[in-house]
PDB file of N, CA and C in Angstrom:
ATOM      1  N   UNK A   1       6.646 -21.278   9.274  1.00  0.00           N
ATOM      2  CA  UNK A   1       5.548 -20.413   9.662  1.00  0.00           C
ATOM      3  C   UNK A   1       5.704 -19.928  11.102  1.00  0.00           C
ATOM      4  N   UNK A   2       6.116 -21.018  12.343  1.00  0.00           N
ATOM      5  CA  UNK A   2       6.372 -20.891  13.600  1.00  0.00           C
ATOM      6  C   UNK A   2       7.464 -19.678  13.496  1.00  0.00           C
ATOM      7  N   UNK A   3       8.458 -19.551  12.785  1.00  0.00           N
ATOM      8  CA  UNK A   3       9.463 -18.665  12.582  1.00  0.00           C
ATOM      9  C   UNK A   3       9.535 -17.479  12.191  1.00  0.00           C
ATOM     10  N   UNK A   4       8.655 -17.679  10.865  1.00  0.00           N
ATOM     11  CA  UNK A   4       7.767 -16.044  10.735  1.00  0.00           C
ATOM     12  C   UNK A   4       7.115 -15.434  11.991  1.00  0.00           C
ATOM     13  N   UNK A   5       6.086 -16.268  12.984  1.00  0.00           N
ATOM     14  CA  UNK A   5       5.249 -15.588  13.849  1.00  0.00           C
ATOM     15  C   UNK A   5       6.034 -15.020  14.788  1.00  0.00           C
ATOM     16  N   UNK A   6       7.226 -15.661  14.863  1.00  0.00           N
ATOM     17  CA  UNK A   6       8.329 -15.301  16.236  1.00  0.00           C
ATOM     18  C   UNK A   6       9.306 -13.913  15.773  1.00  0.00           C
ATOM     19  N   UNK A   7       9.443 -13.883  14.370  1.00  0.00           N
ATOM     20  CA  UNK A   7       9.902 -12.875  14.271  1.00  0.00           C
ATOM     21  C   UNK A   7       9.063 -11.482  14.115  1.00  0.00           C
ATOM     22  N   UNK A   8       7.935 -11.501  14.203  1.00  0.00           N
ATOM     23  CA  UNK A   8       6.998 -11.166  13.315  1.00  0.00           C
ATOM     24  C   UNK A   8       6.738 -10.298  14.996  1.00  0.00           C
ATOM     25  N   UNK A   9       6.482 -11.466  15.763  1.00  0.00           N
ATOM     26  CA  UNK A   9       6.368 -10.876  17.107  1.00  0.00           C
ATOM     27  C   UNK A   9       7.564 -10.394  17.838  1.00  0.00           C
ATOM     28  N   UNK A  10       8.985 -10.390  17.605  1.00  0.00           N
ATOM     29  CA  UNK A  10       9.840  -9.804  18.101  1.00  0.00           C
ATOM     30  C   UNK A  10      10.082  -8.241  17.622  1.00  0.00           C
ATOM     31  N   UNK A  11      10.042  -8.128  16.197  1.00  0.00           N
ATOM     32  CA  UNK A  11       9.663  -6.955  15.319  1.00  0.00           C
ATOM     33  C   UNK A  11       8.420  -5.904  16.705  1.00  0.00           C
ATOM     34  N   UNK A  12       7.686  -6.338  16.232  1.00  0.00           N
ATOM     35  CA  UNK A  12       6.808  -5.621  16.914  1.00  0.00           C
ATOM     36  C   UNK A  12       6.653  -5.392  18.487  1.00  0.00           C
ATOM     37  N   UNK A  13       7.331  -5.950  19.028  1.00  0.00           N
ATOM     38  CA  UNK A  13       7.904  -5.900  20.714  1.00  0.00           C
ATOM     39  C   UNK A  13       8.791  -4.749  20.491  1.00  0.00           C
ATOM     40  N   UNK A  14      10.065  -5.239  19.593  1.00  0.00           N
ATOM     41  CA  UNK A  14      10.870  -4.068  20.242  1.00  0.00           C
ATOM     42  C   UNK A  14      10.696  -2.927  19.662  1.00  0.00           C
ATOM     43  N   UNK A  15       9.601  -2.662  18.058  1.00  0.00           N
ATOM     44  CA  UNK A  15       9.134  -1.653  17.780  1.00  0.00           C
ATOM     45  C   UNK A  15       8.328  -0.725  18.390  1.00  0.00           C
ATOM     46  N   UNK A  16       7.277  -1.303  19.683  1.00  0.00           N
ATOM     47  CA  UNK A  16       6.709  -0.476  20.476  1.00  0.00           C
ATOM     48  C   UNK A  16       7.386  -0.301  21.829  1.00  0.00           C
ATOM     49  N   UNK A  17       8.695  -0.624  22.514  1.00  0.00           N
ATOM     50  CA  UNK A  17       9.634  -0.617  22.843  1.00  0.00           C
ATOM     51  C   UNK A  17      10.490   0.498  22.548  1.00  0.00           C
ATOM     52  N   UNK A  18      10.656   0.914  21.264  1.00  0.00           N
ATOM     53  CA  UNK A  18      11.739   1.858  20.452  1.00  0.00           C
ATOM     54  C   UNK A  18      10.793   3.181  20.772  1.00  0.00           C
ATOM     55  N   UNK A  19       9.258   3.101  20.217  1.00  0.00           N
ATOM     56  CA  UNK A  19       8.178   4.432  20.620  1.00  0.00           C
ATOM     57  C   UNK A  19       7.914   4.212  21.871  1.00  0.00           C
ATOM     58  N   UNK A  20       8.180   3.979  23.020  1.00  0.00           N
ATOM     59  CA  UNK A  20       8.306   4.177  24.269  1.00  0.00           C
ATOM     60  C   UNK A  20       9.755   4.907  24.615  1.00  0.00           C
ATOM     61  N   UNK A  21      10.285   4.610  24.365  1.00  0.00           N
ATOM     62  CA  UNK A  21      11.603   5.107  24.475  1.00  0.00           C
ATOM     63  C   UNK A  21      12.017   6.813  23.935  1.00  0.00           C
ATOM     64  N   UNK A  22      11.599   6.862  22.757  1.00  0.00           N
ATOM     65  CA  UNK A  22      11.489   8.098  22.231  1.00  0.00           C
ATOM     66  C   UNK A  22      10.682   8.714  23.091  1.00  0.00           C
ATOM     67  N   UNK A  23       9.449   8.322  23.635  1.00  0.00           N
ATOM     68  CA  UNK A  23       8.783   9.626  24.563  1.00  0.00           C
ATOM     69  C   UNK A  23       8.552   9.795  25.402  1.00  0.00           C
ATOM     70  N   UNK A  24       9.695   8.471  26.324  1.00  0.00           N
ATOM     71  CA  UNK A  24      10.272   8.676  27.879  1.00  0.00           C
ATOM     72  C   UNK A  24      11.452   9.963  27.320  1.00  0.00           C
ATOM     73  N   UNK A  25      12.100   9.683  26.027  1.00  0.00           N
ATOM     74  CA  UNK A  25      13.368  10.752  26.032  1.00  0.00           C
ATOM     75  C   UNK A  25      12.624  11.944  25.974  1.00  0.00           C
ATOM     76  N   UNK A  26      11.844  12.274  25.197  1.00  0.00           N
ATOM     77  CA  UNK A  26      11.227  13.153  25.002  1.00  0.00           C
ATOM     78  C   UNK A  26      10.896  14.260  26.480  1.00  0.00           C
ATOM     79  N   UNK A  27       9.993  13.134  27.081  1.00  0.00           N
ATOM     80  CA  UNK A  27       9.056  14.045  28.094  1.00  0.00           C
ATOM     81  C   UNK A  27      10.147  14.216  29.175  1.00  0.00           C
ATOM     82  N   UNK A  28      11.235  13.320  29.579  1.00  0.00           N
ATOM     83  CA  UNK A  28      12.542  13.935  30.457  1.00  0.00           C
ATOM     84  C   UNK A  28      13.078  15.594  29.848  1.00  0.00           C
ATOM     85  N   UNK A  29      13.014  15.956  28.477  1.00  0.00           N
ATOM     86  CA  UNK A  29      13.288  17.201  27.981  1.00  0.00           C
ATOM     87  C   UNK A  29      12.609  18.062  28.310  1.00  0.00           C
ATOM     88  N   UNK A  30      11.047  17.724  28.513  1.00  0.00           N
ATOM     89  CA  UNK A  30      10.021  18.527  28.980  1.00  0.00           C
ATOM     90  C   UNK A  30       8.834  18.815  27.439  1.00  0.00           C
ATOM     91  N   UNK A  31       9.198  17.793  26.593  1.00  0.00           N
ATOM     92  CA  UNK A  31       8.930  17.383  25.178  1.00  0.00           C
ATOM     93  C   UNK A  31       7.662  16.630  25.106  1.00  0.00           C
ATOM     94  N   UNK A  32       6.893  16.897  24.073  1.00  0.00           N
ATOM     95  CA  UNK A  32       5.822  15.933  23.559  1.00  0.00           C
ATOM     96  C   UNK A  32       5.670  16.386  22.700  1.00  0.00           C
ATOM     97  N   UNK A  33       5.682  14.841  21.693  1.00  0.00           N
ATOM     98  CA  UNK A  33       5.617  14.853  20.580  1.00  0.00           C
ATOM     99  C   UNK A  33       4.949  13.418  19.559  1.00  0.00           C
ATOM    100  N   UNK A  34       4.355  13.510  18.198  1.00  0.00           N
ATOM    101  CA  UNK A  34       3.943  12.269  17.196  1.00  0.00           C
ATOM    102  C   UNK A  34       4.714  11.217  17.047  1.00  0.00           C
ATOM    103  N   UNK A  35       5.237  10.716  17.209  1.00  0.00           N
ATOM    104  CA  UNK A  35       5.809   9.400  16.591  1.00  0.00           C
ATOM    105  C   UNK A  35       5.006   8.599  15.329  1.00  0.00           C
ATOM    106  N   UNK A  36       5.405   8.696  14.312  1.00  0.00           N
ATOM    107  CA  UNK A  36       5.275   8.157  12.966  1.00  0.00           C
ATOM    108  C   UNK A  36       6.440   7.011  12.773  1.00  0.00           C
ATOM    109  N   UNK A  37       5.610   6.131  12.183  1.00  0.00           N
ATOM    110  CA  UNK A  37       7.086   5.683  11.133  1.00  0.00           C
ATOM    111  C   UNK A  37       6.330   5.112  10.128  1.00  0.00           C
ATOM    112  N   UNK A  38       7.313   4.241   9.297  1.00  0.00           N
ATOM    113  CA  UNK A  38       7.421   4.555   7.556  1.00  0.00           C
ATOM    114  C   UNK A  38       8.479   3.261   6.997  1.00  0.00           C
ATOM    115  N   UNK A  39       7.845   2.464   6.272  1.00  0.00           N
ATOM    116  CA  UNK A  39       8.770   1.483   5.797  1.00  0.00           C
ATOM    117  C   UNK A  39       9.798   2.421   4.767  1.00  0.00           C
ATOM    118  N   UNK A  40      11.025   1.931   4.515  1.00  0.00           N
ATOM    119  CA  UNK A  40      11.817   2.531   3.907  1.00  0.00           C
ATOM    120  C   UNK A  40      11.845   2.328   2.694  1.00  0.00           C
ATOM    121  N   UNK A  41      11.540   1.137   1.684  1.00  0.00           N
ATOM    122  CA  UNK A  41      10.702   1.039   0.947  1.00  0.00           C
ATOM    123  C   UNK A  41       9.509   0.793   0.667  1.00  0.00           C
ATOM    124  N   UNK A  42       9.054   0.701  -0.617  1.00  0.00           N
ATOM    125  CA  UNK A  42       7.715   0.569  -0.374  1.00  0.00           C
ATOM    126  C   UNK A  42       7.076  -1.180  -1.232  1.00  0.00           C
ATOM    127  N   UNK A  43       8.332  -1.765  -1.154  1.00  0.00           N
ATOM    128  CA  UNK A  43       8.102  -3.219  -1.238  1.00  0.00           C
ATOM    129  C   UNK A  43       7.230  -3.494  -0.459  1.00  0.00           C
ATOM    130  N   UNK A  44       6.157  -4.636  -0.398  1.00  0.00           N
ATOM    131  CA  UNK A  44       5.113  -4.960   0.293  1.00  0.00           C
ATOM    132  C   UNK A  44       5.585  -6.179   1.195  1.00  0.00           C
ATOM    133  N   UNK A  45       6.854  -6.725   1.092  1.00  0.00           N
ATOM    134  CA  UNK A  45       7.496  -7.394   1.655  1.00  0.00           C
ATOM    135  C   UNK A  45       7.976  -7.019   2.939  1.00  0.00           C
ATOM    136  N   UNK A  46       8.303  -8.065   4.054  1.00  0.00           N
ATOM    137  CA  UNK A  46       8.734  -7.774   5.365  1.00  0.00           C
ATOM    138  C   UNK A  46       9.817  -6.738   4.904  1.00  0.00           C
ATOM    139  N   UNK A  47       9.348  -5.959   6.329  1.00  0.00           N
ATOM    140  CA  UNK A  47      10.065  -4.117   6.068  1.00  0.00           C
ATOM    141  C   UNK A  47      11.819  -4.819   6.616  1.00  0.00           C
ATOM    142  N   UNK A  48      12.857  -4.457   5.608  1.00  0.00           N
ATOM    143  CA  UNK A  48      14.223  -4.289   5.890  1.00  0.00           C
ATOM    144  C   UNK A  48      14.312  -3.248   6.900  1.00  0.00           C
ATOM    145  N   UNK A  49      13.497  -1.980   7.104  1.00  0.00           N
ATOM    146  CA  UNK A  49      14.249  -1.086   7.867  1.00  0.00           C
ATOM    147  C   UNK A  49      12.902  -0.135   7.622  1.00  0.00           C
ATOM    148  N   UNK A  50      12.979   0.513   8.891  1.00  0.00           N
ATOM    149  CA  UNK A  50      12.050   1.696   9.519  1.00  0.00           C
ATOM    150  C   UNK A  50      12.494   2.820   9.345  1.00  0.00           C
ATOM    151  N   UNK A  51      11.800   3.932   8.840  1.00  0.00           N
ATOM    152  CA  UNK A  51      12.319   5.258   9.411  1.00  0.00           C
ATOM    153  C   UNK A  51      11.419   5.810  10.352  1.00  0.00           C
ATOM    154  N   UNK A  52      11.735   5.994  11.180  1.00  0.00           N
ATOM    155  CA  UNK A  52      10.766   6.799  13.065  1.00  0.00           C
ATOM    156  C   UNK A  52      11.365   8.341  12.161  1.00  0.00           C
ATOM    157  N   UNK A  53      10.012   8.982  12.804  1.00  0.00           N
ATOM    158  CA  UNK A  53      10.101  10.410  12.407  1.00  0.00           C
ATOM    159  C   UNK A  53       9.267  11.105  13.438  1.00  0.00           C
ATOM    160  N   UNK A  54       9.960  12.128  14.169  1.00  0.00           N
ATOM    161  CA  UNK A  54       8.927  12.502  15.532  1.00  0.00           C
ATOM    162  C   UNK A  54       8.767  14.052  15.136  1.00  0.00           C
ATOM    163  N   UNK A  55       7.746  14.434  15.316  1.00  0.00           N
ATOM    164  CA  UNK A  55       7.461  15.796  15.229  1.00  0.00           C
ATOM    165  C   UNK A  55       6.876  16.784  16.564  1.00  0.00           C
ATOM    166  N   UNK A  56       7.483  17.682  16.953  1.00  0.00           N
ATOM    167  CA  UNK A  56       7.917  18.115  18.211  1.00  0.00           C
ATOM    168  C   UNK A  56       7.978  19.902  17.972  1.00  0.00           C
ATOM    169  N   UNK A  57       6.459  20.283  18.515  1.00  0.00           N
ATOM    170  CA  UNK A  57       6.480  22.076  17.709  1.00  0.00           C
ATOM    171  C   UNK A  57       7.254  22.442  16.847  1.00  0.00           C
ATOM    172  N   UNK A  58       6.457  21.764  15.753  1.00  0.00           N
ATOM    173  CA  UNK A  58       6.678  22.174  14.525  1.00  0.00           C
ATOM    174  C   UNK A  58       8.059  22.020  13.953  1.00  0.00           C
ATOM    175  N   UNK A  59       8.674  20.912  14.870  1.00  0.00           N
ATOM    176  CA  UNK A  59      10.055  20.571  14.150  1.00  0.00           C
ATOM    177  C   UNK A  59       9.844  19.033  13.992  1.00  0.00           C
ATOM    178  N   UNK A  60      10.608  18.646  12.838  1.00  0.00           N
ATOM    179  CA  UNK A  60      10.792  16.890  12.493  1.00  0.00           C
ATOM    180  C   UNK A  60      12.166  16.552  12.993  1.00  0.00           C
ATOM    181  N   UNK A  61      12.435  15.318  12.902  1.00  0.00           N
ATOM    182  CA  UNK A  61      13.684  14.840  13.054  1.00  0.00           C
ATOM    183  C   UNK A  61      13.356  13.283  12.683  1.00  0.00           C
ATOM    184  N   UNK A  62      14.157  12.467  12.561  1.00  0.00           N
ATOM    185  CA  UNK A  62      14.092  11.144  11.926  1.00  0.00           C
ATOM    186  C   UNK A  62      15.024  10.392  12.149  1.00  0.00           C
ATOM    187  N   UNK A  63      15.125   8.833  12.285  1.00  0.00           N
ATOM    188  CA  UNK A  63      16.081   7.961  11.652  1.00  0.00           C
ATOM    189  C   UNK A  63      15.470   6.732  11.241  1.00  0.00           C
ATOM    190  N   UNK A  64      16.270   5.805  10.795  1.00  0.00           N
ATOM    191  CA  UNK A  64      16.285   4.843  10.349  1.00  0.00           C
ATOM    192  C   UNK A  64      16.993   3.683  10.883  1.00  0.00           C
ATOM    193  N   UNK A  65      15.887   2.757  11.391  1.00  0.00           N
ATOM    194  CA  UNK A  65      16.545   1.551  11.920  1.00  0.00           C
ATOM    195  C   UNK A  65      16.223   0.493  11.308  1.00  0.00           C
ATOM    196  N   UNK A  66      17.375  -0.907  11.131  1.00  0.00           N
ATOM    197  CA  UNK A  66      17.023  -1.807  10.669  1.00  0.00           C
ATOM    198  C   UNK A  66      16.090  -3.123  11.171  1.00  0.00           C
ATOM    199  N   UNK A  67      15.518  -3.616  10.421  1.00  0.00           N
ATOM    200  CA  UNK A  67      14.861  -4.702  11.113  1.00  0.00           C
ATOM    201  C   UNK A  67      15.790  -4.976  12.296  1.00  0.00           C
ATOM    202  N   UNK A  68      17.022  -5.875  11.742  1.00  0.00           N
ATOM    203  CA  UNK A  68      17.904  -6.790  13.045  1.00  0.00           C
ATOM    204  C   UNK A  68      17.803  -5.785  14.208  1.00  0.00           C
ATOM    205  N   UNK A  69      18.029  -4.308  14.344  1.00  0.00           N
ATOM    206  CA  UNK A  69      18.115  -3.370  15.473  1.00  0.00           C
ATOM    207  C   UNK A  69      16.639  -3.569  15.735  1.00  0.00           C
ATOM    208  N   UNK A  70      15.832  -3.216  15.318  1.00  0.00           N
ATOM    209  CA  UNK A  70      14.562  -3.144  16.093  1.00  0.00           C
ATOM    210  C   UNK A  70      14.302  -4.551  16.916  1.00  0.00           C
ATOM    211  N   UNK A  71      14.379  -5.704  16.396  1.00  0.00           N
ATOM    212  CA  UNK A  71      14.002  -6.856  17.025  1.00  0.00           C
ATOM    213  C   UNK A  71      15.308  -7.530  18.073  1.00  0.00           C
ATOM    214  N   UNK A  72      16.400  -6.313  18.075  1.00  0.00           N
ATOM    215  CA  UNK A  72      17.307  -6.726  18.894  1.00  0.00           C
ATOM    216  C   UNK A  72      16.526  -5.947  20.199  1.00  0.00           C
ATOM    217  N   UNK A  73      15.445  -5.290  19.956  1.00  0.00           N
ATOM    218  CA  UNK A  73      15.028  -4.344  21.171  1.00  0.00           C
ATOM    219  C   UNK A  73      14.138  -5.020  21.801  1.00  0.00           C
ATOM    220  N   UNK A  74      14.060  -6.173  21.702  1.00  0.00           N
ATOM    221  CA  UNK A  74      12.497  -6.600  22.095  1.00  0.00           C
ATOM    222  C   UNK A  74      12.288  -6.930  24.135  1.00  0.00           C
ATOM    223  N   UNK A  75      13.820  -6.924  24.365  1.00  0.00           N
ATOM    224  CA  UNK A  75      13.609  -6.992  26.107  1.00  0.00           C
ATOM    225  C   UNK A  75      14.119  -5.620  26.333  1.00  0.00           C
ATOM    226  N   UNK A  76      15.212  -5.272  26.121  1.00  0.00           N
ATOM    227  CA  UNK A  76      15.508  -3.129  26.098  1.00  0.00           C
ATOM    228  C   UNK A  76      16.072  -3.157  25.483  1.00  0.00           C
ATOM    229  N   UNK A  77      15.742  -1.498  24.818  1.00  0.00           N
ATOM    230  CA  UNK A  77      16.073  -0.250  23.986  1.00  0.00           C
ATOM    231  C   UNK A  77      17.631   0.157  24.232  1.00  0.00           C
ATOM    232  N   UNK A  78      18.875  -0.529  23.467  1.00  0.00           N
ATOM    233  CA  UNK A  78      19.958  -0.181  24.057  1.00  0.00           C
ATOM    234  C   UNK A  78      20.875  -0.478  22.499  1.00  0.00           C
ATOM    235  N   UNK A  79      22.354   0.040  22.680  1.00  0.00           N
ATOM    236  CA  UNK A  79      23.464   0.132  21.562  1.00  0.00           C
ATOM    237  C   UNK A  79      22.967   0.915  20.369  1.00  0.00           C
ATOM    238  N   UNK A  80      23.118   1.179  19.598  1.00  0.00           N
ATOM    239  CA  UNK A  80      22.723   1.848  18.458  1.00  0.00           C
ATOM    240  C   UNK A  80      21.627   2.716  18.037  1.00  0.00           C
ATOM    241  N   UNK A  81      20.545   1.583  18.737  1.00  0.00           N
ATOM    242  CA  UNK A  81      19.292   2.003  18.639  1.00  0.00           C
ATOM    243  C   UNK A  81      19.249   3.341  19.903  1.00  0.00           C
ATOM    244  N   UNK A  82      19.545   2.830  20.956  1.00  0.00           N
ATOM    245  CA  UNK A  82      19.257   4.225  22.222  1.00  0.00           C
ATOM    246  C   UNK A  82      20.179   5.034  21.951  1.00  0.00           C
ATOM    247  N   UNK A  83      21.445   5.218  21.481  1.00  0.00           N
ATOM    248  CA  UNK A  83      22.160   6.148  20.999  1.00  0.00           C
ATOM    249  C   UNK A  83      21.222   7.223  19.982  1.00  0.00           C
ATOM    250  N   UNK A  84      20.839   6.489  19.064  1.00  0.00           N
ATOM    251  CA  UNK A  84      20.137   7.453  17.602  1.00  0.00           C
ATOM    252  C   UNK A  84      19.117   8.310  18.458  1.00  0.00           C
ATOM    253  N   UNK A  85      17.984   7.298  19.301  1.00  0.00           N
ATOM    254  CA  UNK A  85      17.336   8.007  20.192  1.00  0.00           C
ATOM    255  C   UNK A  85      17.346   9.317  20.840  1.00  0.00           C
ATOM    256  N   UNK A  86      18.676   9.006  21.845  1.00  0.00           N
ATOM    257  CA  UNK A  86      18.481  10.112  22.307  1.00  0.00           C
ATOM    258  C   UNK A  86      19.398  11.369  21.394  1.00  0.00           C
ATOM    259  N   UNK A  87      19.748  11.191  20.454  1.00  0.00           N
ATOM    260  CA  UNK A  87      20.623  12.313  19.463  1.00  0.00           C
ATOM    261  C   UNK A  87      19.416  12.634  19.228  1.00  0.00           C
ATOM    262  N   UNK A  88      18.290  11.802  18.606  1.00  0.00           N
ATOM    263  CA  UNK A  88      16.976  12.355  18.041  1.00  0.00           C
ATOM    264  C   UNK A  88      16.397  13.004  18.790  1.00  0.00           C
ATOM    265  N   UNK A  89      16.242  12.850  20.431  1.00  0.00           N
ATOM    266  CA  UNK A  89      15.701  13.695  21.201  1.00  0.00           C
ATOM    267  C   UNK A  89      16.423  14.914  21.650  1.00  0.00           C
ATOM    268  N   UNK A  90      17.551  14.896  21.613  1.00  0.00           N
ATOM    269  CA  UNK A  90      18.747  16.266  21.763  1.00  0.00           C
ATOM    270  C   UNK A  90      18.384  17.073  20.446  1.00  0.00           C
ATOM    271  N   UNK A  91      18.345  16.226  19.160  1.00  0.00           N
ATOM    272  CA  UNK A  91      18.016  17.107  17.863  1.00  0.00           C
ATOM    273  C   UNK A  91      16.851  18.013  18.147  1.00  0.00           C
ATOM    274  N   UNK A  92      15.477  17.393  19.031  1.00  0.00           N
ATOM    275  CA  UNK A  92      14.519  17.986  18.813  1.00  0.00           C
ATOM    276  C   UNK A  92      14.490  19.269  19.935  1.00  0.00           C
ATOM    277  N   UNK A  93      15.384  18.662  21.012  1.00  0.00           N
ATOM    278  CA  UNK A  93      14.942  19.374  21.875  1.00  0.00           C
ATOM    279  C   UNK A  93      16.403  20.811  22.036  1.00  0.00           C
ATOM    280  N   UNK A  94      17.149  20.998  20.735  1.00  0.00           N
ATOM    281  CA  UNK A  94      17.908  22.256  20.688  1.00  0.00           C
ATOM    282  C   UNK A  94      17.180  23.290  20.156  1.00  0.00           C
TER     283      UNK A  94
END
């Protein structure tokens, strides 16, 4: 149970971590924009993987990160995860 709560709380650290990040990238572009996300299935079970989807005048863009990446974010937003980021924020902001 102690193990669930720890992951449970690392999940969610580096998930609001990951939407900070998107709209520090963002507003450096001169950008503002929604941040959504979306379990990737719709098992009611702990989410395998996120899709972030930001919408940015009237344009979307998206990815998909896995649990292990998100809760690898929980002190900083870095490797894989800040890569997709800022492609996602270059996507939005061409």
């Amino acid at each position: 149970m102690i193990g669930e709560m720890r992951n449970s709380e690392l999940f969610d650290t580096g998930f609001r971590k990951i939407q900070y990040e998107i709209k520090s990238q963002l507003a450096s572009r001169g950008l503002y924009g929604a941040v959504a996300d979306a379990p990737v299935n719709d098992d009611p079970s702990p989410t395998d993987a996120v899709n972030i989807e930001v919408a940015v005048k009237g344009r979307v863009a998206g990815r998909s990160f896995e649990r292990r990446q998100i809760e690898g974010c929980y002190l900083r937003v870095s490797g894989e995860v800040l890569t997709g980021i800022i492609s996602l924020a270059e996507e939005l902001s061409a």
